[in-house]
Protein backbone atom coordinates (compact mmCIF):
# COMPACT_ATOMS: atom_id res chain seq x y z
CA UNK A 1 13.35 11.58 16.45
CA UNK A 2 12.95 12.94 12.91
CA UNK A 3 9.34 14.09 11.89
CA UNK A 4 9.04 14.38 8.25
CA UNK A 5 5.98 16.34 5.78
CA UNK A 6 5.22 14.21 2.85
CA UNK A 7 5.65 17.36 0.87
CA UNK A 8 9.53 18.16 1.86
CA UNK A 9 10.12 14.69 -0.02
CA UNK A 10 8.02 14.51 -2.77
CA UNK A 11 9.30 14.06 -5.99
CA UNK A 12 8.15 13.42 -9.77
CA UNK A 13 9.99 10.48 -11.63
CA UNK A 14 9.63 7.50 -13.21
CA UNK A 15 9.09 4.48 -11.29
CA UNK A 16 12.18 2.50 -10.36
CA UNK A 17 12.63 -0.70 -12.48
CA UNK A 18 12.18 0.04 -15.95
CA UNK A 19 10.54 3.54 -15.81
CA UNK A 20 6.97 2.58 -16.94
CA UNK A 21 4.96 5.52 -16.58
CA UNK A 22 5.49 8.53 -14.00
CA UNK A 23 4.73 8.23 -10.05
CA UNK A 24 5.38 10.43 -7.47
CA UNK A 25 8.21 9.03 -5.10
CA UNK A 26 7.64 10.41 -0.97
CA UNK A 27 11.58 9.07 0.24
CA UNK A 28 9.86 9.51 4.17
CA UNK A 29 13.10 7.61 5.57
CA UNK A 30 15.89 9.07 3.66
CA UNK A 31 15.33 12.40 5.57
CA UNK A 32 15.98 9.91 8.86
CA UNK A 33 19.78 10.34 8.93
CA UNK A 34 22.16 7.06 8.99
CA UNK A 35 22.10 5.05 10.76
CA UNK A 36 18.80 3.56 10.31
CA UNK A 37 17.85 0.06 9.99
CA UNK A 38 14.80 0.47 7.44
CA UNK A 39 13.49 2.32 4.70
CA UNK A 40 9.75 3.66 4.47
CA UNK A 41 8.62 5.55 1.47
CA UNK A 42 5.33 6.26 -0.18
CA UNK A 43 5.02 6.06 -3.95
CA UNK A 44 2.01 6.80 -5.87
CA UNK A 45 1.72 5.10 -9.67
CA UNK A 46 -0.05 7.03 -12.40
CA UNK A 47 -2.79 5.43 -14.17
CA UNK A 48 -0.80 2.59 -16.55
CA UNK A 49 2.47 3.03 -14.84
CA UNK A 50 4.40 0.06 -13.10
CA UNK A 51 7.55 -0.72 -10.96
CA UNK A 52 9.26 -3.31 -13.12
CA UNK A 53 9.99 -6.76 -12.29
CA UNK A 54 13.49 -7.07 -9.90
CA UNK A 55 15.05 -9.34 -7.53
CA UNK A 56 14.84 -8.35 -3.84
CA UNK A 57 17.12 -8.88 -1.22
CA UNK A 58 15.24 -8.64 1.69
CA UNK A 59 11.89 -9.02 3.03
CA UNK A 60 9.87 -5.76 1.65
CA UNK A 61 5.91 -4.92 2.27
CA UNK A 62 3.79 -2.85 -0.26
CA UNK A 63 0.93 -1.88 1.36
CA UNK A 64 -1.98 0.04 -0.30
CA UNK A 65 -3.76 2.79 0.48
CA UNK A 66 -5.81 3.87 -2.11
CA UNK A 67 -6.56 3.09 -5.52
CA UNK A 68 -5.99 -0.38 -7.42
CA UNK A 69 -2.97 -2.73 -8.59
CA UNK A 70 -1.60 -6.25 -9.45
CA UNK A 71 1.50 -7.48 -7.35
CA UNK A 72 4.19 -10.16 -8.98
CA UNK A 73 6.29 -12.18 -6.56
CA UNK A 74 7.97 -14.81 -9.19
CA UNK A 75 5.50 -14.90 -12.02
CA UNK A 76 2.96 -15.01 -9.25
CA UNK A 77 -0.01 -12.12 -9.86
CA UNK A 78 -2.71 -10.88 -7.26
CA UNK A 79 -5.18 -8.07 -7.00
CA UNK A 80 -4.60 -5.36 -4.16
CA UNK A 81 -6.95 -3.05 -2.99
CA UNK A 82 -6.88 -0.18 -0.08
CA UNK A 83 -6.33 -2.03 3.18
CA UNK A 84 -4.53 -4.87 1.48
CA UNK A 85 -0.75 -5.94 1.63
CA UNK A 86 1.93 -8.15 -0.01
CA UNK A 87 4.73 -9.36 2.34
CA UNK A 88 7.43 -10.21 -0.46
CA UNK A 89 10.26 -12.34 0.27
CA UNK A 90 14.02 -12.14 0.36
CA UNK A 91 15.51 -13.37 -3.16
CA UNK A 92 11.54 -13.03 -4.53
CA UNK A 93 11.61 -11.58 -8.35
CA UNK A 94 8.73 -8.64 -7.74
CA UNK A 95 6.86 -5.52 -9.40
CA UNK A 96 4.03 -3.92 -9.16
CA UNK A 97 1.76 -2.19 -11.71
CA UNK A 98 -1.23 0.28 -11.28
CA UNK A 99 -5.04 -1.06 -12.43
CA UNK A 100 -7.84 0.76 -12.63
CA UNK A 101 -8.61 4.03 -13.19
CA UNK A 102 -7.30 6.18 -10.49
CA UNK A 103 -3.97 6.25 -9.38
CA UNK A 104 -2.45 3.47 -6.89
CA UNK A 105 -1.18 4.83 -4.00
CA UNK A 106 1.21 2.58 -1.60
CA UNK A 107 3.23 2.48 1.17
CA UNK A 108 6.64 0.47 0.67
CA UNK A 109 8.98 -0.22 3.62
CA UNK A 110 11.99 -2.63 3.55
CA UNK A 111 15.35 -3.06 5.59
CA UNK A 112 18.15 -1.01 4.89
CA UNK A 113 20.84 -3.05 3.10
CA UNK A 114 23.59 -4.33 5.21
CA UNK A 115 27.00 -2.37 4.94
């Protein structure tokens, strides 16, 4: 068992995908030594910032828990809310970008690639 404080992970950077904006990254699983099977991570998007359109390849969930975004799965937009999810889809083109005007907090959590 690993137990891990949001705070001994937390990190400022730029989104992944195109660094639009700032966010603040929590990497919960990479303190979770190898081998592990799936990632878990918390990232929180500043007001206007966005994870850039990518290709996944695997099933991945962004969940949210607070504030307010729009999710793209292959040109595909919807609203998300706290208490909603997307389930995205393996080979899916996806982003995410914050709406709103308070910063969109969610919780991602995908399989660890294959090695």
């Amino acid at each position: 068992m690993v137990v891990v404080s949001e705070s001994d992970v937390m990190v400022r950077e730029a989104p992944p995908h195109g660094a639009i904006g700032m966010s603040t990254a929590y990497r919960i699983s990479d303190a979770a030594p190898q081998p592990r099977t799936m990632e878990f991570r918390r990232r929180v998007l500043d007001v206007g910032a966005a994870i850039g359109e990518h290709p996944i390849a695997h099933d991945e969930v962004y969940y949210v828990t607070a504030g307010e975004g729009v999710v793209i799965s292959d040109g595909v937009e919807a609203a998300l809310k706290p208490g909603m999810a997307a389930y995205l889809y393996d080979g899916a083109v996806v982003g995410m970008r914050q709406t709103g005007e308070e910063p969109l907090s969610l919780i991602i959590a995908y399989p660890v690639a294959a090695k």
